[in-house]
PDB file of N, CA and C in Angstrom:
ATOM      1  N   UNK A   1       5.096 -17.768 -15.326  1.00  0.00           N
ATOM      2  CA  UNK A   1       5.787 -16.566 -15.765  1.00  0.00           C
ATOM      3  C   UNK A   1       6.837 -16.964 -16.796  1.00  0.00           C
ATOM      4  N   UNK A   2       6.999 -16.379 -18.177  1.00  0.00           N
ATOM      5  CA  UNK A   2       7.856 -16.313 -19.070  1.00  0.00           C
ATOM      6  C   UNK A   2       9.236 -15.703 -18.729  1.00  0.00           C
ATOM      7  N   UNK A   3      10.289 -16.323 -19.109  1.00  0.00           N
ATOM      8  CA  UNK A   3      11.408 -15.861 -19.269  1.00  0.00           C
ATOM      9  C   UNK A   3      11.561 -13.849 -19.513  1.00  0.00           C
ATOM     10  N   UNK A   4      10.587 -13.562 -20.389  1.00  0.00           N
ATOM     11  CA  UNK A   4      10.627 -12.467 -20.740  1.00  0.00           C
ATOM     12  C   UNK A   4       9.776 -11.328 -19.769  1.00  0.00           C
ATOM     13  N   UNK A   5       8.206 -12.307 -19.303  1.00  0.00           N
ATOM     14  CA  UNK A   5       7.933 -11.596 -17.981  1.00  0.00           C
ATOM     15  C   UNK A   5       8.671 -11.057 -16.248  1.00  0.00           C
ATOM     16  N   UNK A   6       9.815 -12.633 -16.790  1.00  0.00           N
ATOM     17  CA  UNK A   6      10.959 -12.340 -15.502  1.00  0.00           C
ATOM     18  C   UNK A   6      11.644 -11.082 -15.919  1.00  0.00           C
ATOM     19  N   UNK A   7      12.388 -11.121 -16.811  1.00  0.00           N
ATOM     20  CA  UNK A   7      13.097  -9.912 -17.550  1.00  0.00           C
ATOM     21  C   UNK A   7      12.719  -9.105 -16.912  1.00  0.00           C
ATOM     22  N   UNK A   8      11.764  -8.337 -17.526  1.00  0.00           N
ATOM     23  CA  UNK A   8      11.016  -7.434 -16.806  1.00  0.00           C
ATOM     24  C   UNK A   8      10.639  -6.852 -15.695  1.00  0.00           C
ATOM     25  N   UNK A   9      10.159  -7.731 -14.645  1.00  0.00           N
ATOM     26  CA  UNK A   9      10.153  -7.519 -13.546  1.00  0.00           C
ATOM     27  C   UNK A   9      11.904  -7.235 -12.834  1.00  0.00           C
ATOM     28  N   UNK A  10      12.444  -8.008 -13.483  1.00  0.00           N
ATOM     29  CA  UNK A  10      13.614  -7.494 -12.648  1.00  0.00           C
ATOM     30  C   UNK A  10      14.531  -5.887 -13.516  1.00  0.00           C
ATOM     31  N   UNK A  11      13.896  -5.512 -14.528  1.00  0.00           N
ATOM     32  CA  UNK A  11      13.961  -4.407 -15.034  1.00  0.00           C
ATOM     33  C   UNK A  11      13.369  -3.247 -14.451  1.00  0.00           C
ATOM     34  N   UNK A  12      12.440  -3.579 -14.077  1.00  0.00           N
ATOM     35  CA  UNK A  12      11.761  -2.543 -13.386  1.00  0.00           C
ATOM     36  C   UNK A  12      12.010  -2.455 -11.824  1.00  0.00           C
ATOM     37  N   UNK A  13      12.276  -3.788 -11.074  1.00  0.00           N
ATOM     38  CA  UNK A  13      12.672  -4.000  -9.616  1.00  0.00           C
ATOM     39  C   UNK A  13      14.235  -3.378  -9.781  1.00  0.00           C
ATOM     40  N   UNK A  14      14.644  -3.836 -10.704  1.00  0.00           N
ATOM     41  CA  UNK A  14      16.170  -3.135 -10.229  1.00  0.00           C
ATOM     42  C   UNK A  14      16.774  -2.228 -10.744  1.00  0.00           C
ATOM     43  N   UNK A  15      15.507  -1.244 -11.168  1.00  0.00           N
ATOM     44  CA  UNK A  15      15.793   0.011 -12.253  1.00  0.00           C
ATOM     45  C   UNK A  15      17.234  -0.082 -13.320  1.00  0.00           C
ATOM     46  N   UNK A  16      17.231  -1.101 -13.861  1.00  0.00           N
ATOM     47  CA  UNK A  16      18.203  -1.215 -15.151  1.00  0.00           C
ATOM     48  C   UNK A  16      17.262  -0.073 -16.443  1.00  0.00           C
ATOM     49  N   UNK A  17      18.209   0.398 -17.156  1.00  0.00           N
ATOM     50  CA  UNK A  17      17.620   1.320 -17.994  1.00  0.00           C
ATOM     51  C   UNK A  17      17.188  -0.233 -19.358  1.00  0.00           C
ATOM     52  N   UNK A  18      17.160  -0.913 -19.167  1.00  0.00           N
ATOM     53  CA  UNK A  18      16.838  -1.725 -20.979  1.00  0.00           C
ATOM     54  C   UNK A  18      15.971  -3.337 -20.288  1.00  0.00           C
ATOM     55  N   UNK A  19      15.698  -3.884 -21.320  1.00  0.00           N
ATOM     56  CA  UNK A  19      15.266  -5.215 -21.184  1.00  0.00           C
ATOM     57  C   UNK A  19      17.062  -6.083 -21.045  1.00  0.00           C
ATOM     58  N   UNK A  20      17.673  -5.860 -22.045  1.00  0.00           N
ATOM     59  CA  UNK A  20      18.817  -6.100 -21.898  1.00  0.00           C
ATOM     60  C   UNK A  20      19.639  -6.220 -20.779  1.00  0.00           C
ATOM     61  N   UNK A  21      19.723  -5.033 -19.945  1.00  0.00           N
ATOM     62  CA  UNK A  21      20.717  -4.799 -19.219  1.00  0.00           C
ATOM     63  C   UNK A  21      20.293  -6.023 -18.153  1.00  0.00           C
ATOM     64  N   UNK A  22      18.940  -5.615 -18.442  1.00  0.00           N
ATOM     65  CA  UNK A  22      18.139  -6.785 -16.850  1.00  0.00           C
ATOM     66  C   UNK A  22      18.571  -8.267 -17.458  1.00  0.00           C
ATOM     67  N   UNK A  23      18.514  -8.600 -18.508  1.00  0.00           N
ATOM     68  CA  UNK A  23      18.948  -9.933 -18.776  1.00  0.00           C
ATOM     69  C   UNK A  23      20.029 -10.231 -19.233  1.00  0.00           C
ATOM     70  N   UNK A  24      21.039  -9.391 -18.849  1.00  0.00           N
ATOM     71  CA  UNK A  24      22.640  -9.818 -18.826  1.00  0.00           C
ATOM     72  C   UNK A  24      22.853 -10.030 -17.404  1.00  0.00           C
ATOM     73  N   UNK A  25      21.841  -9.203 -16.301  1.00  0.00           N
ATOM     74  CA  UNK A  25      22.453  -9.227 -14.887  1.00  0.00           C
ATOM     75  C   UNK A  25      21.650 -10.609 -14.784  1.00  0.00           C
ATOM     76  N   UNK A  26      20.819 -10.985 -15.209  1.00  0.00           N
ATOM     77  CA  UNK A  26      20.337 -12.585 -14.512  1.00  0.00           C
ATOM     78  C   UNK A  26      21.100 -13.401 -15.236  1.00  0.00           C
ATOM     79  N   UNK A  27      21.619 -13.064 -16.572  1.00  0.00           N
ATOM     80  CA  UNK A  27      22.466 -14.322 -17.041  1.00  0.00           C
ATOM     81  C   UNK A  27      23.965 -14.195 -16.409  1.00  0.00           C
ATOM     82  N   UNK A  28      23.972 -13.388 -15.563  1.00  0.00           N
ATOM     83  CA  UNK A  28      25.360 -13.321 -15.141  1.00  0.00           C
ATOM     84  C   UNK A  28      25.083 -13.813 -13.512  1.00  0.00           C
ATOM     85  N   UNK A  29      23.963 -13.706 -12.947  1.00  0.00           N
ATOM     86  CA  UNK A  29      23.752 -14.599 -11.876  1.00  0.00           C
ATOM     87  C   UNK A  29      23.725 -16.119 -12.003  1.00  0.00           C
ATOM     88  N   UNK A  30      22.770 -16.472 -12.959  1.00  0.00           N
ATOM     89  CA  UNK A  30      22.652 -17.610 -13.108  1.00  0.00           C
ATOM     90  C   UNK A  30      23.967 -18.487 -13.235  1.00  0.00           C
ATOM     91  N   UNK A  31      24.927 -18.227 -14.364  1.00  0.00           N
ATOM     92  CA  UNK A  31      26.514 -18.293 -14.613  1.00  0.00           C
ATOM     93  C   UNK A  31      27.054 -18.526 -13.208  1.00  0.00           C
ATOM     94  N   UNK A  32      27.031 -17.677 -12.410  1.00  0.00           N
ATOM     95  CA  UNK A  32      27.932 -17.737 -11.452  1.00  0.00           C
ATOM     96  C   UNK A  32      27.432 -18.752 -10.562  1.00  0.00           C
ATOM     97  N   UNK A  33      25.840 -18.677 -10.155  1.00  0.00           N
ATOM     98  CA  UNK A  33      25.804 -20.893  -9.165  1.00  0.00           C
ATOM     99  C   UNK A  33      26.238 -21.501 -10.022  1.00  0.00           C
ATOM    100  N   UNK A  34      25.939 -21.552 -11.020  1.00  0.00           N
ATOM    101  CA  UNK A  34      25.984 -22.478 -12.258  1.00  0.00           C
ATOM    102  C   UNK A  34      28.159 -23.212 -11.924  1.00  0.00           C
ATOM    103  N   UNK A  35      28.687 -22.066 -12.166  1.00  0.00           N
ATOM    104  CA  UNK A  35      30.006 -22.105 -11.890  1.00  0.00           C
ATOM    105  C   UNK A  35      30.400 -22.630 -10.640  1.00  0.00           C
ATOM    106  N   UNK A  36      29.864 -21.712  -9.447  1.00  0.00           N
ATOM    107  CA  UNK A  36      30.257 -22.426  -8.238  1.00  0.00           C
ATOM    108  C   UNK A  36      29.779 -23.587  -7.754  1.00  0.00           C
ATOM    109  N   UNK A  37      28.645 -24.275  -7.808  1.00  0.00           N
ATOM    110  CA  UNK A  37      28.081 -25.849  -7.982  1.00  0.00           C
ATOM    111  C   UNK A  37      28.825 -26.687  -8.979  1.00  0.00           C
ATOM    112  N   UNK A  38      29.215 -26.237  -9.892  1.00  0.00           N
ATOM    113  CA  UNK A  38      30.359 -27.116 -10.523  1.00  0.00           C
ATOM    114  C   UNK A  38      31.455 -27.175  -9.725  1.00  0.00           C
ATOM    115  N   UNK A  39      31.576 -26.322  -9.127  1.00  0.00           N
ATOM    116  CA  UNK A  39      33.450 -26.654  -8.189  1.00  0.00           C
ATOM    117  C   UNK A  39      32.978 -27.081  -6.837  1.00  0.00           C
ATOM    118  N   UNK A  40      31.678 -27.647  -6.516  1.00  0.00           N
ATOM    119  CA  UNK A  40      30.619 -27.899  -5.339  1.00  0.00           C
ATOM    120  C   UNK A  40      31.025 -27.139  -3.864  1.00  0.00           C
ATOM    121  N   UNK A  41      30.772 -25.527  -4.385  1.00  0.00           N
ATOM    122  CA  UNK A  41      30.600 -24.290  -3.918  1.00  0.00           C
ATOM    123  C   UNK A  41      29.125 -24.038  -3.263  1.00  0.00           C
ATOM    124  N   UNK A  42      29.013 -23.593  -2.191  1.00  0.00           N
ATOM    125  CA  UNK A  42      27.517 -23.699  -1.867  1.00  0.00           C
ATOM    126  C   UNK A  42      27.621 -22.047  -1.977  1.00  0.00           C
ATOM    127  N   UNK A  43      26.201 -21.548  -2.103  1.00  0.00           N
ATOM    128  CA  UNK A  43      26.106 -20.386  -2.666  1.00  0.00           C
ATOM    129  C   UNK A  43      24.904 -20.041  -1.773  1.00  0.00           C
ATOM    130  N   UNK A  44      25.183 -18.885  -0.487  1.00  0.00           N
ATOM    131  CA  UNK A  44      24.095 -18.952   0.287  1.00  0.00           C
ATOM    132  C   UNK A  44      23.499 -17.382   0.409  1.00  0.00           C
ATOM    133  N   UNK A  45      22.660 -16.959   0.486  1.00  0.00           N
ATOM    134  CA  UNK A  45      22.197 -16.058  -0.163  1.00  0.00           C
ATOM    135  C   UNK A  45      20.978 -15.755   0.969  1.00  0.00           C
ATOM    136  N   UNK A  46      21.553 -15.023   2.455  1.00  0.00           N
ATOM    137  CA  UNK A  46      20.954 -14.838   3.387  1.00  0.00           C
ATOM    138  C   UNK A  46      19.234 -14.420   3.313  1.00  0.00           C
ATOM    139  N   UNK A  47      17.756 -15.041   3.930  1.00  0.00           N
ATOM    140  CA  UNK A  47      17.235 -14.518   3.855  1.00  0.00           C
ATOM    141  C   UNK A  47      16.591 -15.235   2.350  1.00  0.00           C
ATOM    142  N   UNK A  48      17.146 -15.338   1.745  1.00  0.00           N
ATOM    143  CA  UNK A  48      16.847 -16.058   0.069  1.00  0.00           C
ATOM    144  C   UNK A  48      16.836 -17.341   0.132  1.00  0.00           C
ATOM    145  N   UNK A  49      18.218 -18.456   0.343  1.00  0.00           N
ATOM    146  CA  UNK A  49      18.187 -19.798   0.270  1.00  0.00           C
ATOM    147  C   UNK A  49      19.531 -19.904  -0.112  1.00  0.00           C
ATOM    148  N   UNK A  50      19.849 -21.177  -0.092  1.00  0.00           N
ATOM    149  CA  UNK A  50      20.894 -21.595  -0.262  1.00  0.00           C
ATOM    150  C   UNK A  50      20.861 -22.944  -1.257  1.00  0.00           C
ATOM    151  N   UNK A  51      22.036 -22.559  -2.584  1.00  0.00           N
ATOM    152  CA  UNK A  51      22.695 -23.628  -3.373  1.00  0.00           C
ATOM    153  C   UNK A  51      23.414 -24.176  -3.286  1.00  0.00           C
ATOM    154  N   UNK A  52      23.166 -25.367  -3.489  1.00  0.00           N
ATOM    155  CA  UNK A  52      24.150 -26.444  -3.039  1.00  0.00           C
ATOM    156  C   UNK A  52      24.641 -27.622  -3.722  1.00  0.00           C
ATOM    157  N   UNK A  53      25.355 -28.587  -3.588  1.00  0.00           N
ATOM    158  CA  UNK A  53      25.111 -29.822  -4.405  1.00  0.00           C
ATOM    159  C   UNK A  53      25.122 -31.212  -3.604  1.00  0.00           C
ATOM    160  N   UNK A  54      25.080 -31.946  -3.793  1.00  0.00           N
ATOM    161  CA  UNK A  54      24.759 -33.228  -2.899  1.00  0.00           C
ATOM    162  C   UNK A  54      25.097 -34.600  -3.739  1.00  0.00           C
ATOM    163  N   UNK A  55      25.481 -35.398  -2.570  1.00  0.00           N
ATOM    164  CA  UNK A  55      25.838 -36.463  -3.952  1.00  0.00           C
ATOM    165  C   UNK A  55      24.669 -37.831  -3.823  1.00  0.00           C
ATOM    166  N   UNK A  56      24.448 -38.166  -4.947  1.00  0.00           N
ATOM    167  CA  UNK A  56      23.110 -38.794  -4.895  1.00  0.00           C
ATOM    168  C   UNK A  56      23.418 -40.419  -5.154  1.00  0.00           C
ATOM    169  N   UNK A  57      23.581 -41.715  -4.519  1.00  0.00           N
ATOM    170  CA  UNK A  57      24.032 -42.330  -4.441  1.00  0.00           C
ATOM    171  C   UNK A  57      23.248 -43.520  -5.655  1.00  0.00           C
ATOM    172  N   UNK A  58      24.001 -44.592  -5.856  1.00  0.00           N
ATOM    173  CA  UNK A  58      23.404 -45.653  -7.542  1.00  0.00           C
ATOM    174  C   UNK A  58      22.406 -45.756  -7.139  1.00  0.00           C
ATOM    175  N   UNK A  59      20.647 -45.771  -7.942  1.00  0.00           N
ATOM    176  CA  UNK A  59      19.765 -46.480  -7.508  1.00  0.00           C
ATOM    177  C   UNK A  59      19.281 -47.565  -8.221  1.00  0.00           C
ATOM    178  N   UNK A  60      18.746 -48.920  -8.045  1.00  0.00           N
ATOM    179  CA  UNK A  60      18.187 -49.409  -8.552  1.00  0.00           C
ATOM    180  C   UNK A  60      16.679 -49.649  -9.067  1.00  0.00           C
ATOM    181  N   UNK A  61      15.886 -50.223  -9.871  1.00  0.00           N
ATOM    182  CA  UNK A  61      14.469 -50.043  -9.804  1.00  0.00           C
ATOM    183  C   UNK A  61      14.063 -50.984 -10.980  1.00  0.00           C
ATOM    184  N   UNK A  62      12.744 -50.942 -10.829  1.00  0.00           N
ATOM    185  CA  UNK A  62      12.126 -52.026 -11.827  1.00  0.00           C
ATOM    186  C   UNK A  62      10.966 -50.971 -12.279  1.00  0.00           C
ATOM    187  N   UNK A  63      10.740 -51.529 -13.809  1.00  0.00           N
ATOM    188  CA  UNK A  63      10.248 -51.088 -14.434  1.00  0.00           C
ATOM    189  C   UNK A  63       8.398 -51.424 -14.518  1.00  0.00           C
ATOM    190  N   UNK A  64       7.274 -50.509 -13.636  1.00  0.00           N
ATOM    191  CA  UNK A  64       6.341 -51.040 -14.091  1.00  0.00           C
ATOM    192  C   UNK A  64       5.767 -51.427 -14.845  1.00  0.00           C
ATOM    193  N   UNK A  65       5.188 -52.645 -14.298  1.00  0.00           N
ATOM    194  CA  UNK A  65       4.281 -53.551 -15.765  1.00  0.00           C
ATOM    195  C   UNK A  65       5.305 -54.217 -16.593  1.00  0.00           C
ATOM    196  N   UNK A  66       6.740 -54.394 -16.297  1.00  0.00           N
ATOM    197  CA  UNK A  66       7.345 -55.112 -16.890  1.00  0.00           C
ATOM    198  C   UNK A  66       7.790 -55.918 -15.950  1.00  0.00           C
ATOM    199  N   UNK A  67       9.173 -56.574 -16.602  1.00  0.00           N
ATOM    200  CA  UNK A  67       9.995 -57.331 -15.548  1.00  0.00           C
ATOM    201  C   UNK A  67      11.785 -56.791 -16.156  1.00  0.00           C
ATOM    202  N   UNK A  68      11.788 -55.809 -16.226  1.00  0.00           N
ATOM    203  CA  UNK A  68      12.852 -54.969 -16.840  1.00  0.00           C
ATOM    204  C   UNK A  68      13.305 -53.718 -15.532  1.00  0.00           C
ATOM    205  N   UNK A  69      14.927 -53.945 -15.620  1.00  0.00           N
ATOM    206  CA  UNK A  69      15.165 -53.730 -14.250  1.00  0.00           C
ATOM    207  C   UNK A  69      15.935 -52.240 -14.814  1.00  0.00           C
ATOM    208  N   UNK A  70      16.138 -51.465 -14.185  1.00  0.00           N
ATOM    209  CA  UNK A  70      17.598 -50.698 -14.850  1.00  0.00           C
ATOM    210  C   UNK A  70      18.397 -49.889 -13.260  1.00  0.00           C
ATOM    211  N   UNK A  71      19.322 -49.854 -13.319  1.00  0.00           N
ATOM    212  CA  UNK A  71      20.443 -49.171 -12.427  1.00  0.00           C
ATOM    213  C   UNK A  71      20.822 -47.689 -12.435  1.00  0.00           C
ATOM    214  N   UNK A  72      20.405 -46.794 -11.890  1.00  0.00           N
ATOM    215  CA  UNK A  72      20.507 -45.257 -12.122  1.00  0.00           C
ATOM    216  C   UNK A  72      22.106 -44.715 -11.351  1.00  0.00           C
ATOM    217  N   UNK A  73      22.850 -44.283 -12.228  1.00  0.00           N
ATOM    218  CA  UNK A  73      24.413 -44.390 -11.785  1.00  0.00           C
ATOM    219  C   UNK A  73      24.570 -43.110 -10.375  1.00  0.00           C
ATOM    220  N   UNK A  74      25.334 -43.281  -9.517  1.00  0.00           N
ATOM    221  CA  UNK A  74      25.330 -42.177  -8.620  1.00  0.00           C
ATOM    222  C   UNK A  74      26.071 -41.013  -9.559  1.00  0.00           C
ATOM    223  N   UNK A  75      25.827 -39.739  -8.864  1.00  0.00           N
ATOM    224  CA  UNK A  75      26.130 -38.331  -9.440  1.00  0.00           C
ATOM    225  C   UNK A  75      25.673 -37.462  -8.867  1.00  0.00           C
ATOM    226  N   UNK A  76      25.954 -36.125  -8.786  1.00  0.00           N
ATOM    227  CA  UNK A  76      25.901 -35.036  -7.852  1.00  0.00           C
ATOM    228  C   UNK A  76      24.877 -34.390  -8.801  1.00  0.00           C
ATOM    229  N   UNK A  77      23.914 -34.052  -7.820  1.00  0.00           N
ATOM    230  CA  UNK A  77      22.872 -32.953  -8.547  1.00  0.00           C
ATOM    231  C   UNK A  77      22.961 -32.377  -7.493  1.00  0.00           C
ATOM    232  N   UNK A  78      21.983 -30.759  -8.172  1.00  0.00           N
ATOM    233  CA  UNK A  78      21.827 -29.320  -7.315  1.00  0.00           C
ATOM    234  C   UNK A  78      21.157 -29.309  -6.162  1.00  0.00           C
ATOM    235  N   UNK A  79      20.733 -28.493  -5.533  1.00  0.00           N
ATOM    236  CA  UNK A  79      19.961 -28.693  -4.383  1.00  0.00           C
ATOM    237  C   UNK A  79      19.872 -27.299  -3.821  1.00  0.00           C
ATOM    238  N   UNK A  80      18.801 -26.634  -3.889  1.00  0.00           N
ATOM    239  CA  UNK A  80      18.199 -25.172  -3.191  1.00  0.00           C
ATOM    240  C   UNK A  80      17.295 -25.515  -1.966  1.00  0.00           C
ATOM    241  N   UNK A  81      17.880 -24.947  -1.121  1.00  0.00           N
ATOM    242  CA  UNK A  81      17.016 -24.822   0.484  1.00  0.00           C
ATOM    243  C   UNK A  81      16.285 -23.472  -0.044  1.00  0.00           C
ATOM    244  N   UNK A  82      15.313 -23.141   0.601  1.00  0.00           N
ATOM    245  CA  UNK A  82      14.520 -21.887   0.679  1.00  0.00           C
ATOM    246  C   UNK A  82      14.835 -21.335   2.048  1.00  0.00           C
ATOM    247  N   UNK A  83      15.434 -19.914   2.203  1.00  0.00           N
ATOM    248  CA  UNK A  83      15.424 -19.284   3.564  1.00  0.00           C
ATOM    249  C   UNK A  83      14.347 -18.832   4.179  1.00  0.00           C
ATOM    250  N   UNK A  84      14.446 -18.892   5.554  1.00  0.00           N
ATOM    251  CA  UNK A  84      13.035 -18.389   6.092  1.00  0.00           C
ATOM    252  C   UNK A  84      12.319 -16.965   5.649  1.00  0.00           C
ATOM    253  N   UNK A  85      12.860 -15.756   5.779  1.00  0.00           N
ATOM    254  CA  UNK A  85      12.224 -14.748   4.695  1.00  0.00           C
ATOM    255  C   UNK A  85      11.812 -15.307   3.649  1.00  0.00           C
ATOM    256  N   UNK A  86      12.255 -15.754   2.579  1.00  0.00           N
ATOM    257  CA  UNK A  86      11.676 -16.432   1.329  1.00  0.00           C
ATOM    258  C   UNK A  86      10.537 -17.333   2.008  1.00  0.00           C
ATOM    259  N   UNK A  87      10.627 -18.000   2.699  1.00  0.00           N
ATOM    260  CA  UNK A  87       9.229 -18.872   3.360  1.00  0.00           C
ATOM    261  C   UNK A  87       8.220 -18.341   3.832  1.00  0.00           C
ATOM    262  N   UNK A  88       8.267 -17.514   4.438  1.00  0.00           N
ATOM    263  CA  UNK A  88       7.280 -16.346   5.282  1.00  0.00           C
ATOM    264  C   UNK A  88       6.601 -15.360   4.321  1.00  0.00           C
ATOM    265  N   UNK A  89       7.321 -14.911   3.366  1.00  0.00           N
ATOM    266  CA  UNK A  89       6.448 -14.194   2.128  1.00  0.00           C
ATOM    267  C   UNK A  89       5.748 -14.561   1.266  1.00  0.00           C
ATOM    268  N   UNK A  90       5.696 -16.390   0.735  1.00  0.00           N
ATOM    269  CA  UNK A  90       5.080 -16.955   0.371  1.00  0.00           C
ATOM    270  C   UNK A  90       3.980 -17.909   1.059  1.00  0.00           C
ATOM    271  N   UNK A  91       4.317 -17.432   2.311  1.00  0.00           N
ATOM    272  CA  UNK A  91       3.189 -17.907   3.449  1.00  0.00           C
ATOM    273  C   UNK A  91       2.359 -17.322   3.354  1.00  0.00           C
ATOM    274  N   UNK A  92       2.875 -15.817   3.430  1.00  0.00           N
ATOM    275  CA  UNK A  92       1.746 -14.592   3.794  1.00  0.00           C
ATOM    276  C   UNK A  92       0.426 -14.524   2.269  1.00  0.00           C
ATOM    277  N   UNK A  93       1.540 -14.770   1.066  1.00  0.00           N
ATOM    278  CA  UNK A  93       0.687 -14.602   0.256  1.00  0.00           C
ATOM    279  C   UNK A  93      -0.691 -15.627  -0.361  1.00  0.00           C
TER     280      UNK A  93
END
């Protein structure tokens, strides 16, 4: 699905009168995990899932087929659980 097929659907799911209106309200969702995972805000969203962040510790590794090593620095990335409603509807389907 395209960016613009999402649009849409949530234009029509959430009766916004424009293509617009529907894609200011997802860019204004998106903004806001976006915001609260930066201040490592979990963002839980009953029924839907939950955002989160986690901290991901240095890894090391070698490079196949070489002998070239490299060190991956620790840093916090995102992390979405799926809620059970959200699990069960994509079960069913």
């Amino acid at each position: 699905m395209t960016k613009a097929d999402f649009v849409e659907m949530v234009k029509e799911k959430g009766g916004y009168e424009s293509k617009a209106a529907a894609e200011r309200a997802i860019k204004a969702f998106t903004d806001a995990v976006s915001e609260a995972l930066v201040q490592k805000k979990k963002v839980q969203l009953v029924g839907f899932g939950t955002f989160e962040t986690t901290e991901v510790a240095e890894k090391s590794g070698k490079i196949p087929g070489t002998d070239k090593t490299f060190t991956k620095p620790a840093h916090t990335a995102p992390k979405f659980k799926f809620g059970k409603t959200l699990k069960d509807e994509v079960a069913k389907a």
